[in-house]
C-alpha atoms as a PDB file:
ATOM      1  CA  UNK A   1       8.416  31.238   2.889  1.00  0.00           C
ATOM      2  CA  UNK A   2       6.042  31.927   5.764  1.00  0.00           C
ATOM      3  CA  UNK A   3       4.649  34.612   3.073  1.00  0.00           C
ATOM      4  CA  UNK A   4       3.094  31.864   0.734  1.00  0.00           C
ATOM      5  CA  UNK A   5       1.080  30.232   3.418  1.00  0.00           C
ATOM      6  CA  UNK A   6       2.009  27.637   6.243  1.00  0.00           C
ATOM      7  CA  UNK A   7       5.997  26.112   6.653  1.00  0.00           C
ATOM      8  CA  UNK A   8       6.089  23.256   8.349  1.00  0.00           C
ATOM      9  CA  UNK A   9      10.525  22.646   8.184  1.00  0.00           C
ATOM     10  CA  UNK A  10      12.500  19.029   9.087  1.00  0.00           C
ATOM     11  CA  UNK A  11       9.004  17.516   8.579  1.00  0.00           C
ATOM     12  CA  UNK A  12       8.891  13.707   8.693  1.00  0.00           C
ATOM     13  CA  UNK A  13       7.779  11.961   5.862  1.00  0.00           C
ATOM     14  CA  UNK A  14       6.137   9.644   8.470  1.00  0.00           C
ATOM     15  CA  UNK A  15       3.123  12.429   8.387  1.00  0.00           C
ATOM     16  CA  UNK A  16       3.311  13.026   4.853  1.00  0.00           C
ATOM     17  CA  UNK A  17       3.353   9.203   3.255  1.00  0.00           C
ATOM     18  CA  UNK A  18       0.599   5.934   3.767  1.00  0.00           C
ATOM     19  CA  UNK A  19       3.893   3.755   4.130  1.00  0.00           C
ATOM     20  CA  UNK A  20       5.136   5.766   7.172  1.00  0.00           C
ATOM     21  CA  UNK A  21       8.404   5.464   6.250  1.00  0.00           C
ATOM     22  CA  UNK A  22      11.418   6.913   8.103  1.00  0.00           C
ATOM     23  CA  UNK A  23      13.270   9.804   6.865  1.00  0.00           C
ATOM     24  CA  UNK A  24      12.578  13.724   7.178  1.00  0.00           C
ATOM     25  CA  UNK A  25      11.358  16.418   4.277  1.00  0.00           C
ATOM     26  CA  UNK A  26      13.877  19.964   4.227  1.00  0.00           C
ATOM     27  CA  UNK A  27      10.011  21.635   4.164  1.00  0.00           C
ATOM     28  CA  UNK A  28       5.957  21.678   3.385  1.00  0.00           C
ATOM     29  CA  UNK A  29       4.574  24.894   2.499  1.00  0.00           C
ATOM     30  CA  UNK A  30       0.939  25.094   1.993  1.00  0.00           C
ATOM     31  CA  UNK A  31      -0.103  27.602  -0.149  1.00  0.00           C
ATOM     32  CA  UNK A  32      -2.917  29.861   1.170  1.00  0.00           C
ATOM     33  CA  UNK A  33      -4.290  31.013  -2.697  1.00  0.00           C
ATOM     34  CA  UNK A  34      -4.278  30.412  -6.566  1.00  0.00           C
ATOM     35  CA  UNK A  35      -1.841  33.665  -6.838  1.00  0.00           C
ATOM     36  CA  UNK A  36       0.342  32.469  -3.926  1.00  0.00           C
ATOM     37  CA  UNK A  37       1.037  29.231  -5.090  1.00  0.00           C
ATOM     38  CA  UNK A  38       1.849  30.849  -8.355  1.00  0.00           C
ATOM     39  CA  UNK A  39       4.637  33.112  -6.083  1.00  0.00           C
ATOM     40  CA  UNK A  40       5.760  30.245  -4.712  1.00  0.00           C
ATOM     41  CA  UNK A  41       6.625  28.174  -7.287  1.00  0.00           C
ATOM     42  CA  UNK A  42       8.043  30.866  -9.040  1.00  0.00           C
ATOM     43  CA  UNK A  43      10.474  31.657  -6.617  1.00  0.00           C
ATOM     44  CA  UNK A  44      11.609  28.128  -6.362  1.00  0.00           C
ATOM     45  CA  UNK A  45      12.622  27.848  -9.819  1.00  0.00           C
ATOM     46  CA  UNK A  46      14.434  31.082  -9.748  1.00  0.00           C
ATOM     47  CA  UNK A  47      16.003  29.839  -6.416  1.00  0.00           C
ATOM     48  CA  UNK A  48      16.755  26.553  -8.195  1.00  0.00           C
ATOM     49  CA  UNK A  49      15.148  24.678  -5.491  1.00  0.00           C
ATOM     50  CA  UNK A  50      13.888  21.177  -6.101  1.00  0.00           C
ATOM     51  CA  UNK A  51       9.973  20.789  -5.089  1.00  0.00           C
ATOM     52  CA  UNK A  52       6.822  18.522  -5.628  1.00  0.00           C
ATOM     53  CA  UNK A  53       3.048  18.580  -5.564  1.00  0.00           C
ATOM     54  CA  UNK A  54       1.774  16.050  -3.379  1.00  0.00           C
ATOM     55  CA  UNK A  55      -1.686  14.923  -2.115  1.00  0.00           C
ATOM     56  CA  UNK A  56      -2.069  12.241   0.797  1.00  0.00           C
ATOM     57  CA  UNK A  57       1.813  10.505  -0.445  1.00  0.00           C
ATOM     58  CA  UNK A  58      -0.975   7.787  -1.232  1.00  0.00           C
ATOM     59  CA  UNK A  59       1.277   5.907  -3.749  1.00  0.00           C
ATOM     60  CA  UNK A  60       4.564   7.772  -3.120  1.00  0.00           C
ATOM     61  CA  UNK A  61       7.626   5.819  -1.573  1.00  0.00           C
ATOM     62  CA  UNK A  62      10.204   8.514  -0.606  1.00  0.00           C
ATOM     63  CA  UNK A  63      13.768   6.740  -1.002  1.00  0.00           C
ATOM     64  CA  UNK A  64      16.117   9.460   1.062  1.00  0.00           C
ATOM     65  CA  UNK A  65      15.507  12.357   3.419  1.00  0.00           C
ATOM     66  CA  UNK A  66      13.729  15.111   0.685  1.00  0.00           C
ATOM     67  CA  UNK A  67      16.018  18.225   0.255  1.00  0.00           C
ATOM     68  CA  UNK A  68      13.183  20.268  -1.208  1.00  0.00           C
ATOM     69  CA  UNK A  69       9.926  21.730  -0.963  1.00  0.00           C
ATOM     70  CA  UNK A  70       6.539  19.381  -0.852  1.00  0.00           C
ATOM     71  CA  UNK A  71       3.605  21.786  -1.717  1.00  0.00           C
ATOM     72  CA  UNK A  72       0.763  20.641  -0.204  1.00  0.00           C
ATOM     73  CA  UNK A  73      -3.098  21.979  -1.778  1.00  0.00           C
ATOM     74  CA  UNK A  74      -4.754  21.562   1.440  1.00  0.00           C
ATOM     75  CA  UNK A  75      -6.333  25.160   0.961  1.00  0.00           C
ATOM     76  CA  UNK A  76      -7.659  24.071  -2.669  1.00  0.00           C
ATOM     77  CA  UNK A  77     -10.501  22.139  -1.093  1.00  0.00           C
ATOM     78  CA  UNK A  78     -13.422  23.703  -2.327  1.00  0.00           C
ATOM     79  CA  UNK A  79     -16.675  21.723  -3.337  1.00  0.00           C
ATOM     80  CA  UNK A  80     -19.601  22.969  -5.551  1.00  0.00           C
ATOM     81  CA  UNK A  81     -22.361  20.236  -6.555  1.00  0.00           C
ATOM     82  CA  UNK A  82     -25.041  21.463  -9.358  1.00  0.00           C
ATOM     83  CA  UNK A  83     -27.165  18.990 -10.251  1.00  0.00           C
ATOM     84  CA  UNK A  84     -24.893  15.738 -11.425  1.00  0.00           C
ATOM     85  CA  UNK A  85     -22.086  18.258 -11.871  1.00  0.00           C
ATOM     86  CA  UNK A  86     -18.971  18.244  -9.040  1.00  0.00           C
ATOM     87  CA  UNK A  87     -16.910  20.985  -8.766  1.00  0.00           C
ATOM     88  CA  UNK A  88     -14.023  20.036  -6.306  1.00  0.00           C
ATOM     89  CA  UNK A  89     -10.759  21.694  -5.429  1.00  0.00           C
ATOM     90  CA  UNK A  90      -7.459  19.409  -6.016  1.00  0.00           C
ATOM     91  CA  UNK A  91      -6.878  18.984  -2.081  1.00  0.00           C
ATOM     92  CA  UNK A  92     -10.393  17.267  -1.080  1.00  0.00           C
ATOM     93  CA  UNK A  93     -10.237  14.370  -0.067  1.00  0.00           C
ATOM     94  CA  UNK A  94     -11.261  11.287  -2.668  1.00  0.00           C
ATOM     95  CA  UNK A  95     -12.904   8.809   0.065  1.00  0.00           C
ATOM     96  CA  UNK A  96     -15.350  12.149   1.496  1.00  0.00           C
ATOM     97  CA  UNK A  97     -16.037  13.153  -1.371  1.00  0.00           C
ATOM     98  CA  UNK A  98     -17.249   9.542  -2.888  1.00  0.00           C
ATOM     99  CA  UNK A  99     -19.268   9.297   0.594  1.00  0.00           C
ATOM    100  CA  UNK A 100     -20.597  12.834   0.374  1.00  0.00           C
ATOM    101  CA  UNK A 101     -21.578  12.473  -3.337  1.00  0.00           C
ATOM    102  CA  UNK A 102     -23.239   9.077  -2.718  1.00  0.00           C
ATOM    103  CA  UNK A 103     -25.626  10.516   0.509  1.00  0.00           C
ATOM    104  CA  UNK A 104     -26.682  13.186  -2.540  1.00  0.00           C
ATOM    105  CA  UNK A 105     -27.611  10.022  -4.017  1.00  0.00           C
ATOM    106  CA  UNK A 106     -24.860  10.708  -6.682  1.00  0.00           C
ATOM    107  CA  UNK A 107     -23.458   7.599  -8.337  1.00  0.00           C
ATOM    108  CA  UNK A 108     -20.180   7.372 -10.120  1.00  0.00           C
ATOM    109  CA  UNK A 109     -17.492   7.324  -7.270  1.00  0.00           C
ATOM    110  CA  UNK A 110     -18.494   4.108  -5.077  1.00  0.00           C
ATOM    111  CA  UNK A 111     -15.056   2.543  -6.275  1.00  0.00           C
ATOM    112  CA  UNK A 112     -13.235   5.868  -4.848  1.00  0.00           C
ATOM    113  CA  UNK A 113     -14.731   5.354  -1.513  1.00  0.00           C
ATOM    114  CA  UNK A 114     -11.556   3.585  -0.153  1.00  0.00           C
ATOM    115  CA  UNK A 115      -9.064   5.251  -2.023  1.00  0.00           C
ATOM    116  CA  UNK A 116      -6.954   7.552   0.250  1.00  0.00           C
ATOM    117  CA  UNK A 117      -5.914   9.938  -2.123  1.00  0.00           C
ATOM    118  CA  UNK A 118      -6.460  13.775  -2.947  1.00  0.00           C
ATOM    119  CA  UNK A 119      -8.401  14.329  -5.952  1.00  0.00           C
ATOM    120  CA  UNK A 120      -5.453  16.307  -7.356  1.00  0.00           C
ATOM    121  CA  UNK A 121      -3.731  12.854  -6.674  1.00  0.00           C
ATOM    122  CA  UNK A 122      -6.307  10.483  -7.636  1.00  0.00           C
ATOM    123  CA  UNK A 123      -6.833  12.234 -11.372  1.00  0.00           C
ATOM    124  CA  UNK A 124      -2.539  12.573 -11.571  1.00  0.00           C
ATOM    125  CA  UNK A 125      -2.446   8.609 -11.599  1.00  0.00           C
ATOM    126  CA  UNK A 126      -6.224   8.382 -12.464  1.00  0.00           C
ATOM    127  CA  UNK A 127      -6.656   6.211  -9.855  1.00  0.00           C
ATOM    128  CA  UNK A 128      -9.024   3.375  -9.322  1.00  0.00           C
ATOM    129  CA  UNK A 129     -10.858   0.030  -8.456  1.00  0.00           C
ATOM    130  CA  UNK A 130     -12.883  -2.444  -9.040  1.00  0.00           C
ATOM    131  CA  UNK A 131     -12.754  -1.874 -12.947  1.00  0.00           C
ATOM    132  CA  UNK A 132     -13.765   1.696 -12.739  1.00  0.00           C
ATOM    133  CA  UNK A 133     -11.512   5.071 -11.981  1.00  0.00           C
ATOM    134  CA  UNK A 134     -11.130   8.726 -12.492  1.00  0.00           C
ATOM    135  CA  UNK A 135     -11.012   9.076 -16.167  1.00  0.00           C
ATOM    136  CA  UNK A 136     -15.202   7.534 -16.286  1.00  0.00           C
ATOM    137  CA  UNK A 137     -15.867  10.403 -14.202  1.00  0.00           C
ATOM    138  CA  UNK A 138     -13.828  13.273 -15.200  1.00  0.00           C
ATOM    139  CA  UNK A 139     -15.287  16.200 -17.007  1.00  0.00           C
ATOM    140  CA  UNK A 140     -12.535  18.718 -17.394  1.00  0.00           C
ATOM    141  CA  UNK A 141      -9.891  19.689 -15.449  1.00  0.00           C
ATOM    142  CA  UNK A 142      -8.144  22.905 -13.843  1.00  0.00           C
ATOM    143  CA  UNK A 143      -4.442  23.016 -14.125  1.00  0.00           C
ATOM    144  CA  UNK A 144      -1.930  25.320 -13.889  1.00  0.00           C
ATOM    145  CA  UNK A 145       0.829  24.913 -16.673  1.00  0.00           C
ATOM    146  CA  UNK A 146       5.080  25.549 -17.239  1.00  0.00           C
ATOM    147  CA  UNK A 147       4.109  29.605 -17.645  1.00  0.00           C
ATOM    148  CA  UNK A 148       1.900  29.227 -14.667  1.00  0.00           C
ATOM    149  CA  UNK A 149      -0.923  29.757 -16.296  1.00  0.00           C
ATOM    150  CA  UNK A 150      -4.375  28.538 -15.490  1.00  0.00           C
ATOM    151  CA  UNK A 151      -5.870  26.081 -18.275  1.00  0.00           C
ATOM    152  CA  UNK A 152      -8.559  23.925 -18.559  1.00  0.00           C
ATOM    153  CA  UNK A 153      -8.097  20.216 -19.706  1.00  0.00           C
ATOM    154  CA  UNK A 154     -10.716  18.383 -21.463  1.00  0.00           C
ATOM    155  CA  UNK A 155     -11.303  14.664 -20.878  1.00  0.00           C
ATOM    156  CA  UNK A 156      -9.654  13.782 -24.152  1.00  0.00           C
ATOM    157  CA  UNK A 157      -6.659  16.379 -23.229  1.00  0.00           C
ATOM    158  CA  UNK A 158      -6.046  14.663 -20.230  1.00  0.00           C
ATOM    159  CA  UNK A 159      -4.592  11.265 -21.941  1.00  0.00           C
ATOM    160  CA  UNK A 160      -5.888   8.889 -19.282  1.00  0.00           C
ATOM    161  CA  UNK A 161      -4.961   5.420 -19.525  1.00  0.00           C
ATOM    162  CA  UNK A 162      -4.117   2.953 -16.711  1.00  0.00           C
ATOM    163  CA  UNK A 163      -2.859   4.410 -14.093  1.00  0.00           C
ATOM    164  CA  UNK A 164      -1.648   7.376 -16.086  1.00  0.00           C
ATOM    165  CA  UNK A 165      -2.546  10.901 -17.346  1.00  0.00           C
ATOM    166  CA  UNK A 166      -1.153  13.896 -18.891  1.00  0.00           C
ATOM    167  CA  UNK A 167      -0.279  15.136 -15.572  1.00  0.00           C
ATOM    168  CA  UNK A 168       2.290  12.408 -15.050  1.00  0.00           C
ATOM    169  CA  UNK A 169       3.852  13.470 -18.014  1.00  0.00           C
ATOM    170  CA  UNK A 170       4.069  17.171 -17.410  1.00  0.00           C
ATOM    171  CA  UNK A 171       5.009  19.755 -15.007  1.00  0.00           C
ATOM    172  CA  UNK A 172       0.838  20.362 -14.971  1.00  0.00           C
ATOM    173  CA  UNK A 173      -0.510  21.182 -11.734  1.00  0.00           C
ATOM    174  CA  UNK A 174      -3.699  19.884 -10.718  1.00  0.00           C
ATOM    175  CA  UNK A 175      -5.891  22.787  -9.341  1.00  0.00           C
ATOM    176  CA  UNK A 176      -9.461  20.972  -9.342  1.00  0.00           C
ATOM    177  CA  UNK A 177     -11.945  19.533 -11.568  1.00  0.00           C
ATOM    178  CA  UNK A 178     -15.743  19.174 -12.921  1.00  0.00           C
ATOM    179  CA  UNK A 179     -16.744  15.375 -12.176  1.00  0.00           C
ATOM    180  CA  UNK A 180     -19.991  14.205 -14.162  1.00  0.00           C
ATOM    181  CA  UNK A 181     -22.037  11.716 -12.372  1.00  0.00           C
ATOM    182  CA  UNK A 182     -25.121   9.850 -12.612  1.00  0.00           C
ATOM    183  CA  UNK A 183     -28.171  10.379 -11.034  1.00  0.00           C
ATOM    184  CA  UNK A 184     -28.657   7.164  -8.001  1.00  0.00           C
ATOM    185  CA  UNK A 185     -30.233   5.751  -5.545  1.00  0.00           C
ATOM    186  CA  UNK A 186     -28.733   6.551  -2.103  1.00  0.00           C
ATOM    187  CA  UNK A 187     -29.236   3.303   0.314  1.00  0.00           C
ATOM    188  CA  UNK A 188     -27.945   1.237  -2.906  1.00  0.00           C
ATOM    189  CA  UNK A 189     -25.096   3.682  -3.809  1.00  0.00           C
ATOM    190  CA  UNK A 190     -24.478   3.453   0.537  1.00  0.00           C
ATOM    191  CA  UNK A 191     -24.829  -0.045   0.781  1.00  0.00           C
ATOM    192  CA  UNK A 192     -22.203  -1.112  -2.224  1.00  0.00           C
ATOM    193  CA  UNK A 193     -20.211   1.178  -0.496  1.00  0.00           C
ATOM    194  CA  UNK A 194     -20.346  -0.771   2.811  1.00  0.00           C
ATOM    195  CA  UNK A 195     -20.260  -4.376   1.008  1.00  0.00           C
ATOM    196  CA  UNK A 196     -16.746  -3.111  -0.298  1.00  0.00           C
ATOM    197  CA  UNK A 197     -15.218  -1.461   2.897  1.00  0.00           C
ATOM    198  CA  UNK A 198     -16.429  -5.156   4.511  1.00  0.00           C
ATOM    199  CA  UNK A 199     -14.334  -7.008   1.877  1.00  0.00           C
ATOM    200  CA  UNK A 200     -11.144  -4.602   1.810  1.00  0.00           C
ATOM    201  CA  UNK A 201     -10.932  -5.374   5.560  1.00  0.00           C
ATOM    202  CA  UNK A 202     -11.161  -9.534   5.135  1.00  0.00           C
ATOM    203  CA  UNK A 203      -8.941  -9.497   2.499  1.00  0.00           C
ATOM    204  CA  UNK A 204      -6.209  -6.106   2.621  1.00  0.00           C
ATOM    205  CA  UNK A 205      -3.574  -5.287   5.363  1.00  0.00           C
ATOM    206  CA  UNK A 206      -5.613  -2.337   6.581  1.00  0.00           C
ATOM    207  CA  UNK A 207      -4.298  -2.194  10.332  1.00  0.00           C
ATOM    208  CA  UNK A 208      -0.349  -1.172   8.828  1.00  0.00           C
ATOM    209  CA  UNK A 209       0.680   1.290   6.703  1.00  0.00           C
ATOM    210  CA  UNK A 210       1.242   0.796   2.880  1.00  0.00           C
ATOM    211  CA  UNK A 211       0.571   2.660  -0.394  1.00  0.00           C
ATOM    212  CA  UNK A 212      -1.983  -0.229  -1.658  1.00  0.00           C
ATOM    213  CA  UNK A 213      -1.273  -2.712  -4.675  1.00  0.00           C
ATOM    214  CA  UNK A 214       2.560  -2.603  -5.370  1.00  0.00           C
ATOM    215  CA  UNK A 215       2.188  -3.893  -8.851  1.00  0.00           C
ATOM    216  CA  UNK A 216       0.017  -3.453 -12.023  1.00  0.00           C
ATOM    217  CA  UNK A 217      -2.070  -7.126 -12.377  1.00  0.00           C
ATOM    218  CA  UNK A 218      -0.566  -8.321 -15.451  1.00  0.00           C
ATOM    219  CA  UNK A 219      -2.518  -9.483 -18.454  1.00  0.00           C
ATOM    220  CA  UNK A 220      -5.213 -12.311 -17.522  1.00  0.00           C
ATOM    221  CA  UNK A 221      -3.566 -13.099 -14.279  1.00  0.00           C
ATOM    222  CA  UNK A 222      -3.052 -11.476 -10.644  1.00  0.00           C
ATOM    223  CA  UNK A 223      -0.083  -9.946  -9.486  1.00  0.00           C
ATOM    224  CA  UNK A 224      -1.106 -11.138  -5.926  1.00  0.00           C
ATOM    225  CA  UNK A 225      -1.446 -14.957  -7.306  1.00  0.00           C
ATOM    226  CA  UNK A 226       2.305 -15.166  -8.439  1.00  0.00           C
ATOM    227  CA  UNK A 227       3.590 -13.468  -5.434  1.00  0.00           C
ATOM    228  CA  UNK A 228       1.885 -16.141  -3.297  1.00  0.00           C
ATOM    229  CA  UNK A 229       2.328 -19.111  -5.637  1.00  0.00           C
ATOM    230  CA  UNK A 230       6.107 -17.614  -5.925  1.00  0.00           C
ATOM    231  CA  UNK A 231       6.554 -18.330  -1.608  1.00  0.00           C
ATOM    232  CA  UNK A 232       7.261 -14.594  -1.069  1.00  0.00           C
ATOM    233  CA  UNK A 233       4.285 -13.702   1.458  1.00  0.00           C
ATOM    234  CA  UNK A 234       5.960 -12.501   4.389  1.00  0.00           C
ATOM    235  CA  UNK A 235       9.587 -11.953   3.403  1.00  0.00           C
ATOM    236  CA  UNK A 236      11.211  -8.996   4.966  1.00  0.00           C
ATOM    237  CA  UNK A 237      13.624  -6.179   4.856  1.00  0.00           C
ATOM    238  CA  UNK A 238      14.529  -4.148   8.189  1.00  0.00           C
ATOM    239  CA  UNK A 239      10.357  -3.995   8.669  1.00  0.00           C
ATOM    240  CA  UNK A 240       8.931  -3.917   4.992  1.00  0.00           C
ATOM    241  CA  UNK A 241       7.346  -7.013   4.291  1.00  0.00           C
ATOM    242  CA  UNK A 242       5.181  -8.922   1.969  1.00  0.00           C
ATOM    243  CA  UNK A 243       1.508  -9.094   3.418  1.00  0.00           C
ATOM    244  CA  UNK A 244       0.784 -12.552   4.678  1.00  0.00           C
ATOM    245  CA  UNK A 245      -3.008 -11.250   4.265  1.00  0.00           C
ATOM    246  CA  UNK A 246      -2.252  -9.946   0.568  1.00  0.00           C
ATOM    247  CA  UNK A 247       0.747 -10.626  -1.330  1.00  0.00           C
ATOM    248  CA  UNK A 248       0.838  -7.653  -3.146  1.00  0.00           C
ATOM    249  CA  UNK A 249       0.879  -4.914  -0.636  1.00  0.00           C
ATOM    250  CA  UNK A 250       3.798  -4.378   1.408  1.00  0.00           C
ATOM    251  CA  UNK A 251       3.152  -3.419   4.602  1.00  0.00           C
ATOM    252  CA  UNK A 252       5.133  -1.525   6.950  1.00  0.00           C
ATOM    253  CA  UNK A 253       5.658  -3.359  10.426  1.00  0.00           C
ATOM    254  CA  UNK A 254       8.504  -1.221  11.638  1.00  0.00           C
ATOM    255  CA  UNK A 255      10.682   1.657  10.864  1.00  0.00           C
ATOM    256  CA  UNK A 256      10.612   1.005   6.934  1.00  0.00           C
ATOM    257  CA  UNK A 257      12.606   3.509   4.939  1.00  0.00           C
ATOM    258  CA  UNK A 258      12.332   3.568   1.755  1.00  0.00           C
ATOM    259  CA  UNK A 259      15.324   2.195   0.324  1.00  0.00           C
ATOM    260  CA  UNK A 260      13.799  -0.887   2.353  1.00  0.00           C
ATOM    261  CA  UNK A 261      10.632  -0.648   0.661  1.00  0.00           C
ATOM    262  CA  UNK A 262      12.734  -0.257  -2.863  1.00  0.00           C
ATOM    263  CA  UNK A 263      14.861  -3.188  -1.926  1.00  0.00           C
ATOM    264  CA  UNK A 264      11.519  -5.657  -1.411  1.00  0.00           C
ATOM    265  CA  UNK A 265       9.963  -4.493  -4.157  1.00  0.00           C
ATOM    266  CA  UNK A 266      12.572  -5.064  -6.846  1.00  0.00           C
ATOM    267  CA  UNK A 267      13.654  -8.334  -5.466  1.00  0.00           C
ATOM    268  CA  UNK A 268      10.041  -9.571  -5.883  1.00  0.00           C
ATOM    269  CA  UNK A 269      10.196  -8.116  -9.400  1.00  0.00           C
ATOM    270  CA  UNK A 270      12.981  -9.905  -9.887  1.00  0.00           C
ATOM    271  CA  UNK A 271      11.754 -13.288  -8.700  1.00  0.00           C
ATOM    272  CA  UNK A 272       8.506 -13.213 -10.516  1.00  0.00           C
ATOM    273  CA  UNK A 273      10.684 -12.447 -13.659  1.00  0.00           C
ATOM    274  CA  UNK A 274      12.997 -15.382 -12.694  1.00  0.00           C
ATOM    275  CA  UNK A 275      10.375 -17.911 -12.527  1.00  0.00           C
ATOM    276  CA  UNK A 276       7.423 -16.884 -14.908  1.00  0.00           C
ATOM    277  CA  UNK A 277       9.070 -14.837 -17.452  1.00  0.00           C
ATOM    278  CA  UNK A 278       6.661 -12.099 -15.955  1.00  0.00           C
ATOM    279  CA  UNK A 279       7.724  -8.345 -15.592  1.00  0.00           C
ATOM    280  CA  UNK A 280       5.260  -6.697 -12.913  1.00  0.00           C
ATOM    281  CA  UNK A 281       4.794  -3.158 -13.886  1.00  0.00           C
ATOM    282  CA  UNK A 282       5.035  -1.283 -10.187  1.00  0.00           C
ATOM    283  CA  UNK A 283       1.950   1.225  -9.664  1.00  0.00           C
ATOM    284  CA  UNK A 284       3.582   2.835  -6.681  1.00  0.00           C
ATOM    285  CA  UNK A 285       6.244   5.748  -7.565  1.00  0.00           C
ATOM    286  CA  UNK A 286       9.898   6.529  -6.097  1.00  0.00           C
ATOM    287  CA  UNK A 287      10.592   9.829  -5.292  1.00  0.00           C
ATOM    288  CA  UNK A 288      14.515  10.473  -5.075  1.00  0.00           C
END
């Protein structure tokens, strides 16, 4: 596979996944080019061999050792900015390009700017925070389709909703995308910036590794509240736990696999549903 770009083989998912988690990946090719990645894919479907497209494993919770191919965009990380327009590859990174866009005194992606995603990632689950995310800032977007060819997506194509887009419900490949923004003022864009990274470190488990909220906040309430109210903060399984800090991350404080991380997460469900009569929609996704 060396021909599509850089192998990396019996990778650990450690390197490839926020959590950490234990557990090893068969290999990571990253495609050099447009045309390679094209090859490549097509050659693993002839092959039959199972494979993914993954940013930063931001939200991704990797239940067994991964017997495929991850394809990592690394290469698709260029950035073009005209105006209020963004042009940005699928593999740059979400939190420099919110702080690069906001020194151009660019407003539009403060609530990105502690998001540690890939923007290929981030527009997949149209992430976001603090009431805002991808789909108020998304133009159109470059994907490559089931005949691998390259499309462009409209906003209204792209069927955002919360935590959701077309690309979760496809084989679509993120390639890149035009991001409109506003026009700003930089030491105010900077500063909200700085307020926010002050109050994700008082009140998130920053200093271990997770994948961010575990649950969807259900309607009127906060998933966080119920956990807490519900005694779970700090309850543990082989070193996934329930954040003392914030009760709904779980935090790795060990060697986590995922089938721990699984295991806490649907036993919380189940409490929650026990005692409230409240089923917690889980943001973060399990990759078999």
């Amino acid at each position: 596979m060396m021909e599509y770009g850089k192998v990396v083989e019996n990778a650990l998912i450690a390197d490839y996944t926020t959590y950490k988690l234990s557990g090893k990946i068969n290999k990571v090719v990253y495609p050099e080019s447009l045309e390679k990645l094209k090859s490549l894919i097509k050659y693993l479907k002839e092959k039959n061999i199972k494979f993914m497209v993954i940013g930063n494993g931001s939200n991704l919770i990797f239940i067994n050792n991964y017997d495929g191919v991850l394809i990592k965009l690394d290469k698709f990380n260029k950035i073009e900015i005209n105006d209020n327009k963004v042009l940005v590859g699928a593999g740059y990174s979400l939190i420099k390009l919110a702080m690069k866009t906001a020194r151009e005194g660019l407003s539009g992606l403060e609530f990105a700017s502690g998001i540690p995603g890939t923007i290929g990632g981030a527009i997949y689950m149209n992430a976001g925070a603090y009431n805002s995310s991808m789909s108020d800032v998304v133009e159109s977007v470059l994907i490559l389709d089931d005949n691998l060819e390259v499309k462009k997506l409209s906003l209204k194509d792209m069927d955002f909703s919360y935590r959701n887009s077309i690309l979760k419900k496809s084989n679509y490949i993120c390639l890149g995308a035009t991001l409109k923004l506003e026009k700003g003022n930089e030491e105010e864009i900077l500063e909200l910036i700085k307020d926010r990274k002050k109050r994700r470190l008082r009140t998130q488990p920053l200093e271990y590794p997770s994948a961010g909220s575990v649950f969807r906040n259900p309607d009127g309430d906060f998933a966080g509240r119920l956990i807490e109210e519900a005694g779970l903060k700090g309850i543990n399984i082989n070193g996934a736990e329930v954040s003392t800090k914030h009760a709904n991350f779980i935090i790795n404080k060990g060697r986590a696999s995922g089938k721990d991380v699984k295991e806490l997460i649907i036993k919380v469900q189940k409490i929650i549903k026990e005692k409230y009569n409240v089923e917690l929609i889980i943001e973060q996704e399990f990759v078999e």
